[in-house]
PDB file of N, CA and C in Angstrom:
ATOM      1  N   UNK A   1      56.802  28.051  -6.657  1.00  0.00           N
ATOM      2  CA  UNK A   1      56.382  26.744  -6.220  1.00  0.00           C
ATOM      3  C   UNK A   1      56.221  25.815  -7.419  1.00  0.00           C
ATOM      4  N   UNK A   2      56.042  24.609  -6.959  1.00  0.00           N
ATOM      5  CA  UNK A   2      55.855  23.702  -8.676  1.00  0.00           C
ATOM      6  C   UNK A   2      54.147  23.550  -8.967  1.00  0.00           C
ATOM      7  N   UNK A   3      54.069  22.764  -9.866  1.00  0.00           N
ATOM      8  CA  UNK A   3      52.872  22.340 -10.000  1.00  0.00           C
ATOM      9  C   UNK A   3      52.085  21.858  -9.287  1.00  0.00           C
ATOM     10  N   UNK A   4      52.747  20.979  -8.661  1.00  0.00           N
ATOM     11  CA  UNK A   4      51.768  20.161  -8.029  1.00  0.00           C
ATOM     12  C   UNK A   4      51.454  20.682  -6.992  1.00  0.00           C
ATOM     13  N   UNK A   5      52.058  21.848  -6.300  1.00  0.00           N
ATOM     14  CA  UNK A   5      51.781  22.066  -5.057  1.00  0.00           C
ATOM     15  C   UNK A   5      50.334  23.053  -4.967  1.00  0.00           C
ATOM     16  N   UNK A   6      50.533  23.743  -6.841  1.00  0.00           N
ATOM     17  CA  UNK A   6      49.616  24.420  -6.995  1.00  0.00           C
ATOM     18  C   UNK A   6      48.440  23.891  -7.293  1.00  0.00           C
ATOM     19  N   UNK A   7      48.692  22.466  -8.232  1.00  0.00           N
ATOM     20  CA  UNK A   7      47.307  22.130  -8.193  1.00  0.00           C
ATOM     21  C   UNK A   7      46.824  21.362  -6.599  1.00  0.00           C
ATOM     22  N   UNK A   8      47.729  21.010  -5.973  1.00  0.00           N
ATOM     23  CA  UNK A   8      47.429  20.912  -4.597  1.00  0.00           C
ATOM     24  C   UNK A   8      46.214  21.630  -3.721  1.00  0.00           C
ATOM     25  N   UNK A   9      46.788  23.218  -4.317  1.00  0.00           N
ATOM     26  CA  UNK A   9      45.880  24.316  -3.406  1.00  0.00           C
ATOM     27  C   UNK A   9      44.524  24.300  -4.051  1.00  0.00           C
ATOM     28  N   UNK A  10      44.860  24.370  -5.328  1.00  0.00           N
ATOM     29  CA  UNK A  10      43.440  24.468  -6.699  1.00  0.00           C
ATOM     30  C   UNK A  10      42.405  23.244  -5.756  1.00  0.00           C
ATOM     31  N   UNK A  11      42.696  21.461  -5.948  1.00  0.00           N
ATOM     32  CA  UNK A  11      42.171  20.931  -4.949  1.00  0.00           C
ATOM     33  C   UNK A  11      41.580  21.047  -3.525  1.00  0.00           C
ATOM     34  N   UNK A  12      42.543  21.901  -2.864  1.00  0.00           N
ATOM     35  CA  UNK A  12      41.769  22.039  -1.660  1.00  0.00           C
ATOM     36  C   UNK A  12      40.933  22.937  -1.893  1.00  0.00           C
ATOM     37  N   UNK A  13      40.992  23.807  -2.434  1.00  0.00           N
ATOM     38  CA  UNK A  13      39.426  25.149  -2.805  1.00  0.00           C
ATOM     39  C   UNK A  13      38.774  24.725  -3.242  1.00  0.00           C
ATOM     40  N   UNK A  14      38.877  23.397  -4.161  1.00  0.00           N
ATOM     41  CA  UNK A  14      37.741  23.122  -5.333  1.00  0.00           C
ATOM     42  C   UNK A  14      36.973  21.700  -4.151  1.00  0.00           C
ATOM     43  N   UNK A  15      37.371  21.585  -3.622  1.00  0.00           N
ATOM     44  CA  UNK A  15      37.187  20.327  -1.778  1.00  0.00           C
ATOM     45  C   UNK A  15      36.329  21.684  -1.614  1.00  0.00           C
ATOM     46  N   UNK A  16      36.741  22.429  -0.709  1.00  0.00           N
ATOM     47  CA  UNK A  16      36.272  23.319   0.557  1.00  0.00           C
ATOM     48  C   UNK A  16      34.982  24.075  -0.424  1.00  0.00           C
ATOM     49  N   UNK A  17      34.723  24.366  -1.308  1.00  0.00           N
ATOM     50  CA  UNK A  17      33.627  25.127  -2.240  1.00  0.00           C
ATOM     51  C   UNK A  17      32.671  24.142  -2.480  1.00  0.00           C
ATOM     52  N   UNK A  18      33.111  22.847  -2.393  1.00  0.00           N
ATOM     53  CA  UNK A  18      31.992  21.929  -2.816  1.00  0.00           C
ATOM     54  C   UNK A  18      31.132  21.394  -1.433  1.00  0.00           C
ATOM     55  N   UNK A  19      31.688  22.393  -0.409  1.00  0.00           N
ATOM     56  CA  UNK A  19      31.340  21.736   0.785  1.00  0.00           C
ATOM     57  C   UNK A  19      30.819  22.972   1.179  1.00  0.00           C
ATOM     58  N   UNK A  20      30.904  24.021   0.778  1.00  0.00           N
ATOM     59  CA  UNK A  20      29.973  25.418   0.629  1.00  0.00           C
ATOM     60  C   UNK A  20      30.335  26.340   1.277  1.00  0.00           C
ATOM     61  N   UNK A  21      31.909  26.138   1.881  1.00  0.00           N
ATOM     62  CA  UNK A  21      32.802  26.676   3.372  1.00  0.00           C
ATOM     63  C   UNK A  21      33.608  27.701   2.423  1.00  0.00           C
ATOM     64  N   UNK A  22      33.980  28.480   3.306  1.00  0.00           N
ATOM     65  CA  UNK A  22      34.711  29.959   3.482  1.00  0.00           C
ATOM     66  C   UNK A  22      36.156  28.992   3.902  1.00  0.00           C
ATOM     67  N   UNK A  23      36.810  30.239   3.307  1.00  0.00           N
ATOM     68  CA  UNK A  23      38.792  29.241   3.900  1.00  0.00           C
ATOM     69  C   UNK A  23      38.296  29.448   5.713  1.00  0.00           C
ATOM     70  N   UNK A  24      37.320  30.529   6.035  1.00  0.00           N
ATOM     71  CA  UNK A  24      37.832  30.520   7.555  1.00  0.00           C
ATOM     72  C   UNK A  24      37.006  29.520   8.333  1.00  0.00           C
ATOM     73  N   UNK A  25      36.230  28.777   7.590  1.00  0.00           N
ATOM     74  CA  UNK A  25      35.301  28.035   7.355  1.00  0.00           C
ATOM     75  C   UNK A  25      36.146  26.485   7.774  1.00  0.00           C
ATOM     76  N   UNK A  26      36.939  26.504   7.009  1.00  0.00           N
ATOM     77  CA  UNK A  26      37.995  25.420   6.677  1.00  0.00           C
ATOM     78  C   UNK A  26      38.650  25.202   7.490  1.00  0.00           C
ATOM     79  N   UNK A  27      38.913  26.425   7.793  1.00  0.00           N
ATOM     80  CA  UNK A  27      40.365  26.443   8.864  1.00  0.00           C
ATOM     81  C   UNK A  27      39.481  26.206  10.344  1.00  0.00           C
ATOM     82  N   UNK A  28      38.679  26.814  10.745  1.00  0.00           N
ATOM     83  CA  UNK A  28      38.279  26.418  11.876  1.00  0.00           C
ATOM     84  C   UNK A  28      38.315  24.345  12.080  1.00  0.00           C
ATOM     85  N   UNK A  29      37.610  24.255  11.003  1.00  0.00           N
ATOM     86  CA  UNK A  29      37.637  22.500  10.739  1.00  0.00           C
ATOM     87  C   UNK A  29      38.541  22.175  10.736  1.00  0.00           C
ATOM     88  N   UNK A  30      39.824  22.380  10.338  1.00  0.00           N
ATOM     89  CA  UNK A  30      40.978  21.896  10.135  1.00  0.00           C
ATOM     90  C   UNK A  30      42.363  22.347  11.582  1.00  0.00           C
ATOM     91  N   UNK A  31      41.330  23.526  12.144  1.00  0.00           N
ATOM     92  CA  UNK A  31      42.140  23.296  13.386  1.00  0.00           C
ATOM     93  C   UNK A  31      43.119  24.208  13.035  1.00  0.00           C
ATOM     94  N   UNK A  32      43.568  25.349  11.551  1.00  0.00           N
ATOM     95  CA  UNK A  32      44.549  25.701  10.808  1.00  0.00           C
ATOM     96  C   UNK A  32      43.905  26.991  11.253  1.00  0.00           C
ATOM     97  N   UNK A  33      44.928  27.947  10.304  1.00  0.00           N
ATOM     98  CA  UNK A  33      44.990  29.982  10.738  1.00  0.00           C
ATOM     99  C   UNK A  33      44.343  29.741   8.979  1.00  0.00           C
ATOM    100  N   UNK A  34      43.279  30.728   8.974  1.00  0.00           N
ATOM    101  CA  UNK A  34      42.836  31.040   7.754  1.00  0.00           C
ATOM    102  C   UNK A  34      43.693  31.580   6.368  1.00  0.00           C
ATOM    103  N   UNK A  35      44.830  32.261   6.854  1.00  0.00           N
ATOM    104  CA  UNK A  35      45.881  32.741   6.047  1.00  0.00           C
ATOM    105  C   UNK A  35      46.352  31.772   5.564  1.00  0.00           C
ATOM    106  N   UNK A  36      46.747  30.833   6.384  1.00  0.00           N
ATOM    107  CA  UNK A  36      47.634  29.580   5.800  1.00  0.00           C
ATOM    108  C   UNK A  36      46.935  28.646   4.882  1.00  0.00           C
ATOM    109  N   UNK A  37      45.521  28.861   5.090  1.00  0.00           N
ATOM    110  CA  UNK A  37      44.399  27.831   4.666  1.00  0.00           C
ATOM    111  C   UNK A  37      44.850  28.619   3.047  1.00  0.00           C
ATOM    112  N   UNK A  38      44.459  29.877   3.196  1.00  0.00           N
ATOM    113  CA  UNK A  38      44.634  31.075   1.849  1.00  0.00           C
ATOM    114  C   UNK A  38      45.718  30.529   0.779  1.00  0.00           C
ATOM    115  N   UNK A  39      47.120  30.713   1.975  1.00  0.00           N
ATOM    116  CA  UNK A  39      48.372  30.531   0.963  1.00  0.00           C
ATOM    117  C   UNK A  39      48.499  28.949   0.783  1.00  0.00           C
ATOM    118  N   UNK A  40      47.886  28.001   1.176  1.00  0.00           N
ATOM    119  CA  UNK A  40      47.846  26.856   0.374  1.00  0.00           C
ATOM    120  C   UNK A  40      46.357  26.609  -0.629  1.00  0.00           C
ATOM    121  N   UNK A  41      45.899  27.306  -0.908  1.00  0.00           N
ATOM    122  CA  UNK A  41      45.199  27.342  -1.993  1.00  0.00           C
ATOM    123  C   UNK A  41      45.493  28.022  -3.088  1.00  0.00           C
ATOM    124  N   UNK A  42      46.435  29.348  -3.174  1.00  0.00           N
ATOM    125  CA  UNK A  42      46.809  29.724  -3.656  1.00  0.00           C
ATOM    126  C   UNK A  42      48.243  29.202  -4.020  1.00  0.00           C
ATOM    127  N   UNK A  43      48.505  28.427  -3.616  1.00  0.00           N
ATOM    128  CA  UNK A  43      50.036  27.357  -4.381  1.00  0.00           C
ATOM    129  C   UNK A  43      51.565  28.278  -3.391  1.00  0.00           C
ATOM    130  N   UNK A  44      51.283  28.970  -2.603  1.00  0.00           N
ATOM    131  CA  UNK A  44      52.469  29.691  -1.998  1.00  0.00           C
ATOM    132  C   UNK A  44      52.837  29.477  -0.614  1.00  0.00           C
ATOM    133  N   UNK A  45      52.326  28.161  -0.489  1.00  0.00           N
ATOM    134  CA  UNK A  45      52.412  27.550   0.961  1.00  0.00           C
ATOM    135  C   UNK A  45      52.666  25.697   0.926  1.00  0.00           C
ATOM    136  N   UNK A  46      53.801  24.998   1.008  1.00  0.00           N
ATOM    137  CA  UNK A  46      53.713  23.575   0.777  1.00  0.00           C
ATOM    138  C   UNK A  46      53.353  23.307   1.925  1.00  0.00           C
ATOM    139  N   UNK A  47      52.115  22.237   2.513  1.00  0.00           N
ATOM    140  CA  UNK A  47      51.515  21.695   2.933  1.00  0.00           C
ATOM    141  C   UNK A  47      52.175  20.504   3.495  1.00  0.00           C
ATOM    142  N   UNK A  48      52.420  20.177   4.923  1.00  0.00           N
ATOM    143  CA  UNK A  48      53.452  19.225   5.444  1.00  0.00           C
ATOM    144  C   UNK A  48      51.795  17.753   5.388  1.00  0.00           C
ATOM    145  N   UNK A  49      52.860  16.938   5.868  1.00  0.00           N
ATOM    146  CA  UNK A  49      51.941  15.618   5.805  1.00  0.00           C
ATOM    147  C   UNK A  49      50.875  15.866   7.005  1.00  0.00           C
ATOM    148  N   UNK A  50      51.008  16.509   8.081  1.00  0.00           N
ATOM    149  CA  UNK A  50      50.221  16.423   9.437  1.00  0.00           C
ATOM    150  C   UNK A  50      49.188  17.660   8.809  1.00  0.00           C
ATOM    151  N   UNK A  51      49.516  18.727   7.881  1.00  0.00           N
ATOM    152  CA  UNK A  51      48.364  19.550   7.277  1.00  0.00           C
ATOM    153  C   UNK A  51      47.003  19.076   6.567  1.00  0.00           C
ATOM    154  N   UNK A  52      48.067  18.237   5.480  1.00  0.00           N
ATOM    155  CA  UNK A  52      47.088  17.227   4.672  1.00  0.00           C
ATOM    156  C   UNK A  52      46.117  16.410   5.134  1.00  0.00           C
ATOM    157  N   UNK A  53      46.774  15.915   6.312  1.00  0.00           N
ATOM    158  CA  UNK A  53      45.541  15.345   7.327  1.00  0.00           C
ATOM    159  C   UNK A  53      44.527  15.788   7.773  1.00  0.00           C
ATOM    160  N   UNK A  54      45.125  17.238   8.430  1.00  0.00           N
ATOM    161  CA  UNK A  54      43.919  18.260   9.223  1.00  0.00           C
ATOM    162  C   UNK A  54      42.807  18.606   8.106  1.00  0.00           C
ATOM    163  N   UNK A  55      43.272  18.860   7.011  1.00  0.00           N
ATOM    164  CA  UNK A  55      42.696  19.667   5.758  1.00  0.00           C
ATOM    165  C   UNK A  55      41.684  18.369   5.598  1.00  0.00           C
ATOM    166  N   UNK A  56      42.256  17.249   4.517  1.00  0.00           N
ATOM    167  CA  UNK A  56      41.883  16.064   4.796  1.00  0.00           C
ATOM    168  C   UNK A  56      40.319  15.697   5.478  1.00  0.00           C
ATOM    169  N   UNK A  57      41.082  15.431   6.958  1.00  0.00           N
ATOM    170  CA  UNK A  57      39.827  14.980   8.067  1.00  0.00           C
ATOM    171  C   UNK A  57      38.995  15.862   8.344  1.00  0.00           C
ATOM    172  N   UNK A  58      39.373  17.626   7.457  1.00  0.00           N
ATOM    173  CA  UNK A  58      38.188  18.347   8.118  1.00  0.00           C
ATOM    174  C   UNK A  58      36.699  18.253   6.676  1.00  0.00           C
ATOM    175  N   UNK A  59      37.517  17.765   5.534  1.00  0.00           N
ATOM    176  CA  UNK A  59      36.744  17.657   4.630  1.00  0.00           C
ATOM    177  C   UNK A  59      36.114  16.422   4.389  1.00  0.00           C
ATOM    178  N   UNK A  60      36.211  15.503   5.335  1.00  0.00           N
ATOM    179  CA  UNK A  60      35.490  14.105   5.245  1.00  0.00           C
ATOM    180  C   UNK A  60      36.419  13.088   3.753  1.00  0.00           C
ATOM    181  N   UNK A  61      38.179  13.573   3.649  1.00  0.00           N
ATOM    182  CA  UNK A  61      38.200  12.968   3.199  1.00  0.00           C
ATOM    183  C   UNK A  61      39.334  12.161   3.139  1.00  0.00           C
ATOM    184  N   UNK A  62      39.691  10.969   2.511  1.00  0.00           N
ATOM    185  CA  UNK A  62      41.289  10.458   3.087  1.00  0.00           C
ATOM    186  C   UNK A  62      42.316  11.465   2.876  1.00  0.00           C
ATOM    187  N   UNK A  63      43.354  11.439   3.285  1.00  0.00           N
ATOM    188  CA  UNK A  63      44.174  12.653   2.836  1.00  0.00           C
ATOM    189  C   UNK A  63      45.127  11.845   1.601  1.00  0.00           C
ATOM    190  N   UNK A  64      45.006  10.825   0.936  1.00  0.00           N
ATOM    191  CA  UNK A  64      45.655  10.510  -0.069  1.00  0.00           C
ATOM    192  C   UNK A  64      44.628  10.653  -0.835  1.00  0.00           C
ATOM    193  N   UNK A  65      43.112  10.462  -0.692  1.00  0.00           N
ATOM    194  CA  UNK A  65      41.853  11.338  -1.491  1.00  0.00           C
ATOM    195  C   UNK A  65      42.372  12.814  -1.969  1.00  0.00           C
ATOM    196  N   UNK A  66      42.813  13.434  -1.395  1.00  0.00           N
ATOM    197  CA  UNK A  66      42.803  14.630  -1.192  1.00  0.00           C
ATOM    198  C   UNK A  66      44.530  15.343  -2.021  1.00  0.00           C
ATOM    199  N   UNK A  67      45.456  14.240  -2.240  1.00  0.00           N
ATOM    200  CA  UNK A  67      46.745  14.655  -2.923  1.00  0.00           C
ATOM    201  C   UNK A  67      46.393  14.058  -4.125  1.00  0.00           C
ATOM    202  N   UNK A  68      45.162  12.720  -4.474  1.00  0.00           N
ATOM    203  CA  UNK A  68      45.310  12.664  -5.942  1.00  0.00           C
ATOM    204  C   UNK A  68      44.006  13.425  -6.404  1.00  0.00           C
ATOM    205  N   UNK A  69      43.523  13.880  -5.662  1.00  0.00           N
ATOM    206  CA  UNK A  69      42.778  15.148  -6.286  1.00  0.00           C
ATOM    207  C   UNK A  69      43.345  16.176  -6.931  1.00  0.00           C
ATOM    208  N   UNK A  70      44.503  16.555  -6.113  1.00  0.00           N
ATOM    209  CA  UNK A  70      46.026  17.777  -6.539  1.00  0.00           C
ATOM    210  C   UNK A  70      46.401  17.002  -8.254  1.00  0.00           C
ATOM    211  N   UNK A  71      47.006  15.933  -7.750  1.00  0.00           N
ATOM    212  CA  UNK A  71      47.683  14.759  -9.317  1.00  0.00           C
ATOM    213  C   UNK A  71      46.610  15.092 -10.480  1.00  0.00           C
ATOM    214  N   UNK A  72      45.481  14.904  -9.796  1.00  0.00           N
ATOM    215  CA  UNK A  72      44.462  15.180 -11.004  1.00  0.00           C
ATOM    216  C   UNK A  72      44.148  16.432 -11.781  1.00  0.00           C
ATOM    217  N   UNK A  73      44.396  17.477 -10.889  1.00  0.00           N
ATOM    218  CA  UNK A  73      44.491  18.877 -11.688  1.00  0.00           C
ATOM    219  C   UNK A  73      45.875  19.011 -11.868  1.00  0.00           C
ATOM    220  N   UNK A  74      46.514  18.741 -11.659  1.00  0.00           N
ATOM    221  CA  UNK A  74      47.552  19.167 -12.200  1.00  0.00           C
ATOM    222  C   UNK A  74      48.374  18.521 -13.420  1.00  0.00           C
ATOM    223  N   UNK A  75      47.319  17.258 -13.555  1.00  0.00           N
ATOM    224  CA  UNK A  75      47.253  16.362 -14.867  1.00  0.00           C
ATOM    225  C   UNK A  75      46.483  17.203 -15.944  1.00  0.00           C
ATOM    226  N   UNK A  76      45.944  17.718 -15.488  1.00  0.00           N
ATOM    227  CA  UNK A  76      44.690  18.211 -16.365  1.00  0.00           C
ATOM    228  C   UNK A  76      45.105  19.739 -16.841  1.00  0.00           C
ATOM    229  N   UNK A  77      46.217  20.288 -15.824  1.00  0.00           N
ATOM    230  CA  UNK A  77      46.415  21.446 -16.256  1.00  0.00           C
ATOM    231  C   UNK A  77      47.929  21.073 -17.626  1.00  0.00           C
ATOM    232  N   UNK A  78      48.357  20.176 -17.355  1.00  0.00           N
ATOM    233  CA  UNK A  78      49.458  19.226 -17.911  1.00  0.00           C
ATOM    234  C   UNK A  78      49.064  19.535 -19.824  1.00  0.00           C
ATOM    235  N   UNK A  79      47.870  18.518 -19.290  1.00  0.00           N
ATOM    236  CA  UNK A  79      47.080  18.422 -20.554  1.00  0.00           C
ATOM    237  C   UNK A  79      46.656  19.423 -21.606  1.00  0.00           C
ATOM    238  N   UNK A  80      46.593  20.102 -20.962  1.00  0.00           N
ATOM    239  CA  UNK A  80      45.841  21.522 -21.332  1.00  0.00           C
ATOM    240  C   UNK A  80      46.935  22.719 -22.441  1.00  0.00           C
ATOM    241  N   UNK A  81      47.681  22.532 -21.198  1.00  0.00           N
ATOM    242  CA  UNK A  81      49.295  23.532 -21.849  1.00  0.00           C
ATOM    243  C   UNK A  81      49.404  22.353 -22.866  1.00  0.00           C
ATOM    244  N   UNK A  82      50.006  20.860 -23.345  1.00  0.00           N
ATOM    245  CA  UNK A  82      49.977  20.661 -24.449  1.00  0.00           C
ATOM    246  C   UNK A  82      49.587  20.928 -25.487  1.00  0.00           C
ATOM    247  N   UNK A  83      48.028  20.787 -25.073  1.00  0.00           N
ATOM    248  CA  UNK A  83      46.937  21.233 -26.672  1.00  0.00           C
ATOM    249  C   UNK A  83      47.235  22.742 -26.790  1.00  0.00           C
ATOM    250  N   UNK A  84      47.316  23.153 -25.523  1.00  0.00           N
ATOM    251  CA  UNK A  84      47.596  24.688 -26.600  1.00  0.00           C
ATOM    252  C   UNK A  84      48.613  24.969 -26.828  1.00  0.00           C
ATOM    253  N   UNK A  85      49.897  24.846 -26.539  1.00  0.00           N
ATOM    254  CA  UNK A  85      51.490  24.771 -27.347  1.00  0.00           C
ATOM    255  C   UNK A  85      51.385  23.967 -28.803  1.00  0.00           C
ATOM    256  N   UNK A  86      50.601  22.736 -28.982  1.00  0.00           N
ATOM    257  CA  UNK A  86      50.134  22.014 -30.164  1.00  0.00           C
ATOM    258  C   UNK A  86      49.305  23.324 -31.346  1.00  0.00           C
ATOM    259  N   UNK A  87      48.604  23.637 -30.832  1.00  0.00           N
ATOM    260  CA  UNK A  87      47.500  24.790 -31.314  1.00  0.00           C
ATOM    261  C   UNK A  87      48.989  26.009 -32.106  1.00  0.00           C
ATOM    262  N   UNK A  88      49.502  26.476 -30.867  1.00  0.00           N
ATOM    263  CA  UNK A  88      50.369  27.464 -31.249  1.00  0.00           C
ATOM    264  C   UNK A  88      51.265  27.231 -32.188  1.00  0.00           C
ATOM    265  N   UNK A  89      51.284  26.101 -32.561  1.00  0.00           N
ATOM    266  CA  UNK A  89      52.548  25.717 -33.470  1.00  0.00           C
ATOM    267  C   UNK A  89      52.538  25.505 -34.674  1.00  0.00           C
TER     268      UNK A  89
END
């Protein structure tokens, strides 16, 4: 999968933990199968636009809240691999 999809999932766990919920937790809210909730947190599941919503509206949040949350870790993981390829060199 690419990045973003992974920091995608990283986002939705780091959403659903701050809200104190279990994936099955999530998934009931979101109307989703807990597995699927799983493999899009874990980056091995791309997330269609009508998911993002469910996920989204079950976390109280916009669902474009919720993809630049993804942009943001996955900026950050961006960032990160630089300084340390910089470091390594």
């Amino acid at each position: 999968m690419t990045p973003l999809v992974e920091s995608f999932g990283i986002a939705v766990r780091q959403s659903r933990e701050a809200q104190g919920w279990s994936q099955e937790a999530l998934a009931g809210h979101s109307n989703l199968n807990r597995s699927y909730v799983g493999e899009i947190e874990r980056g091995k599941a791309i997330a269609s636009l009508t998911t993002v919503e469910k996920l989204a509206g079950a976390l109280g949040v916009a669902p474009s809240t919720l993809v630049i949350r993804g942009e943001a870790v996955n900026e950050q993981n961006l960032a990160r691999f630089i300084k340390l390829t910089s470091i390594a060199c």
